[in-house]
Protein backbone atom coordinates (compact mmCIF):
# COMPACT_ATOMS: atom_id res chain seq x y z
CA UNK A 1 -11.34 -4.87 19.22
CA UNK A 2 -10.54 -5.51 15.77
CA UNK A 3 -8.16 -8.36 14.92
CA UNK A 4 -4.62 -7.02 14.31
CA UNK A 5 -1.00 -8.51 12.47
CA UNK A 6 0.49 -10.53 15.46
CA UNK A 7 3.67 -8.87 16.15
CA UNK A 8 7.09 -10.46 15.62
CA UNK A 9 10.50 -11.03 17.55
CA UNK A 10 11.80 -7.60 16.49
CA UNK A 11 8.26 -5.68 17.07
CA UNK A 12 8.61 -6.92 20.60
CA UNK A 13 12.01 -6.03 20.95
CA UNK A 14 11.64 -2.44 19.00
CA UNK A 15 8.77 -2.00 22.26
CA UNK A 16 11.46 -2.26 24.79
CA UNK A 17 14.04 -0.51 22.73
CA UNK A 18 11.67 2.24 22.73
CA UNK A 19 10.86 2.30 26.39
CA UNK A 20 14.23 1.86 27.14
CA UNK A 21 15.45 5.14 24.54
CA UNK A 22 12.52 7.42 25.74
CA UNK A 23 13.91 6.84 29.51
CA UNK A 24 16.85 7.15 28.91
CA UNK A 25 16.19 10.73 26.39
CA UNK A 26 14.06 12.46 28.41
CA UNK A 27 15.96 11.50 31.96
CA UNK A 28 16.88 15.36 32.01
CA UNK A 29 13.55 16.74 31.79
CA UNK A 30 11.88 14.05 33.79
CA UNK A 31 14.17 15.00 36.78
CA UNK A 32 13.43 18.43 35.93
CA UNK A 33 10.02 17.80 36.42
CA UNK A 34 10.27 15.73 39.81
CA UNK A 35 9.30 17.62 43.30
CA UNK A 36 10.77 15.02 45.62
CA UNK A 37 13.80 13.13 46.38
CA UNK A 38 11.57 9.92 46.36
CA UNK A 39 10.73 11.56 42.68
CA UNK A 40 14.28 11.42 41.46
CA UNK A 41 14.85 8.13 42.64
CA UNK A 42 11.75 6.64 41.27
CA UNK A 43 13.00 8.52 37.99
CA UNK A 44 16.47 7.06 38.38
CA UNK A 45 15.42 3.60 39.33
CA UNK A 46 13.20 3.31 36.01
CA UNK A 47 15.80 3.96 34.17
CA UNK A 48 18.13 1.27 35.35
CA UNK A 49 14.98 -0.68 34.63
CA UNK A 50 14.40 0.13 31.45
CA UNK A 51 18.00 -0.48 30.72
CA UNK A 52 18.46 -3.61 31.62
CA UNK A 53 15.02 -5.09 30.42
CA UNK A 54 16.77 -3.92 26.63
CA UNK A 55 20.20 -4.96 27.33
CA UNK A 56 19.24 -8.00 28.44
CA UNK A 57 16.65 -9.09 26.07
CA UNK A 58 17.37 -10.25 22.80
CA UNK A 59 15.00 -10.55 19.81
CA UNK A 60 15.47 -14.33 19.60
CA UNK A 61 14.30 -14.43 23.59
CA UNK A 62 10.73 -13.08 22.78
CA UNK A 63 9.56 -15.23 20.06
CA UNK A 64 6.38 -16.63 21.20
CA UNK A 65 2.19 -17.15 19.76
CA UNK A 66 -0.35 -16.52 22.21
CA UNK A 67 -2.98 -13.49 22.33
CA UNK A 68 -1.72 -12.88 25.98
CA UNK A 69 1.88 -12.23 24.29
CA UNK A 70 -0.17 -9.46 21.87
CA UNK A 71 -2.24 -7.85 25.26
CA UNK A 72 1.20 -7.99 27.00
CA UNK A 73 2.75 -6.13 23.81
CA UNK A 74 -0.12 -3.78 23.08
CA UNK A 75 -0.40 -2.55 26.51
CA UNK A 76 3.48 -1.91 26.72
CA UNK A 77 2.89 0.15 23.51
CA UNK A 78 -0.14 2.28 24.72
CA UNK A 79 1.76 3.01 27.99
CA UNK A 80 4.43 3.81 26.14
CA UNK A 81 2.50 6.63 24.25
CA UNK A 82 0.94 7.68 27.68
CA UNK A 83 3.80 8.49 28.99
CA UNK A 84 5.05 10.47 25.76
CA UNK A 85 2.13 12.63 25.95
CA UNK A 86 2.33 13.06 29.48
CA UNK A 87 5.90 14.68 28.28
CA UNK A 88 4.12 16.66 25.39
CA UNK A 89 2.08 18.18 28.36
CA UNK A 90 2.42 21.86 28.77
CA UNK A 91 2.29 21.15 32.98
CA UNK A 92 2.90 17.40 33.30
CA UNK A 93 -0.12 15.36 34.99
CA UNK A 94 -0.08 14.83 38.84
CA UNK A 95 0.11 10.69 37.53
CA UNK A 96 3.07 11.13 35.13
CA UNK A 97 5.69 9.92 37.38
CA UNK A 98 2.89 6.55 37.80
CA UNK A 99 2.63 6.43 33.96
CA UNK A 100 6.46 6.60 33.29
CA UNK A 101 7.01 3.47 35.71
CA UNK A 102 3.67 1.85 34.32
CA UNK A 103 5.78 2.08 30.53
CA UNK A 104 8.44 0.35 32.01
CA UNK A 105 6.45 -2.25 34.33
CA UNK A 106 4.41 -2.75 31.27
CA UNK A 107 7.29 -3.74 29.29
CA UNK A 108 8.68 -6.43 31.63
CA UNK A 109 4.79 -7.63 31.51
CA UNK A 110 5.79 -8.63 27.40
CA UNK A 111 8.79 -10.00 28.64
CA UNK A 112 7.15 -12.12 31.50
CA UNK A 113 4.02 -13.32 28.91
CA UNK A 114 6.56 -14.24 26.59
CA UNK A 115 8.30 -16.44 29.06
CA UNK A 116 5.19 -18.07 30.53
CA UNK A 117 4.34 -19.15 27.38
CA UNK A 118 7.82 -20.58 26.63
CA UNK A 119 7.32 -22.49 30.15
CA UNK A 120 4.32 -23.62 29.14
């Protein structure tokens, strides 16, 4: 993998903003898309997630410089495009309703590498 800019306070942040904005946008259509009541609380229960991972971070609460802080916040960004194509999808994928809550679990991974390194 080639070596990339380490990503700052406010790119870590702008990671959970966006998981948090595309939960919380396409809530409709993801509950649209659902075929169970286990479905629609799966797709209700991310979004409480994904809310309060945002609202409760702050920029200041993910500085941090390790490479597993840059896995952490490269796989939350690559799940988060997953799931945004699994949206794009003409007929969603049987797996979208794992990738949606893999976005958000992948997100709280950031936030959990960021603290471990804090904790040293």
């Amino acid at each position: 993998m080639p070596p990339t800019t380490p990503s700052t306070p406010n790119d870590r942040l702008a990671v959970l903003q966006s998981n948090y904005n595309q939960a919380h946008d396409s809530e409709p259509s993801d509950l649209a898309a659902t075929k169970s009541v286990q479905e629609v609380a799966a797709v209700q229960l991310n979004l409480a997630q994904a809310r309060a991972l945002f609202f409760n971070t702050v920029a200041a609460d993910l500085e941090g410089d390790d490479q597993s802080i840059e896995d952490a916040c490269s796989a939350a960004k690559t799940a988060q495009q997953k799931i945004a194509d699994d949206r794009d999808a003409v007929q969603r994928p049987i797996a979208w309703l794992n990738d949606l809550t893999g976005a958000t679990s992948a997100a709280q991974n950031l936030v959990v590498a960021i603290q471990n390194v804090k904790s040293g």
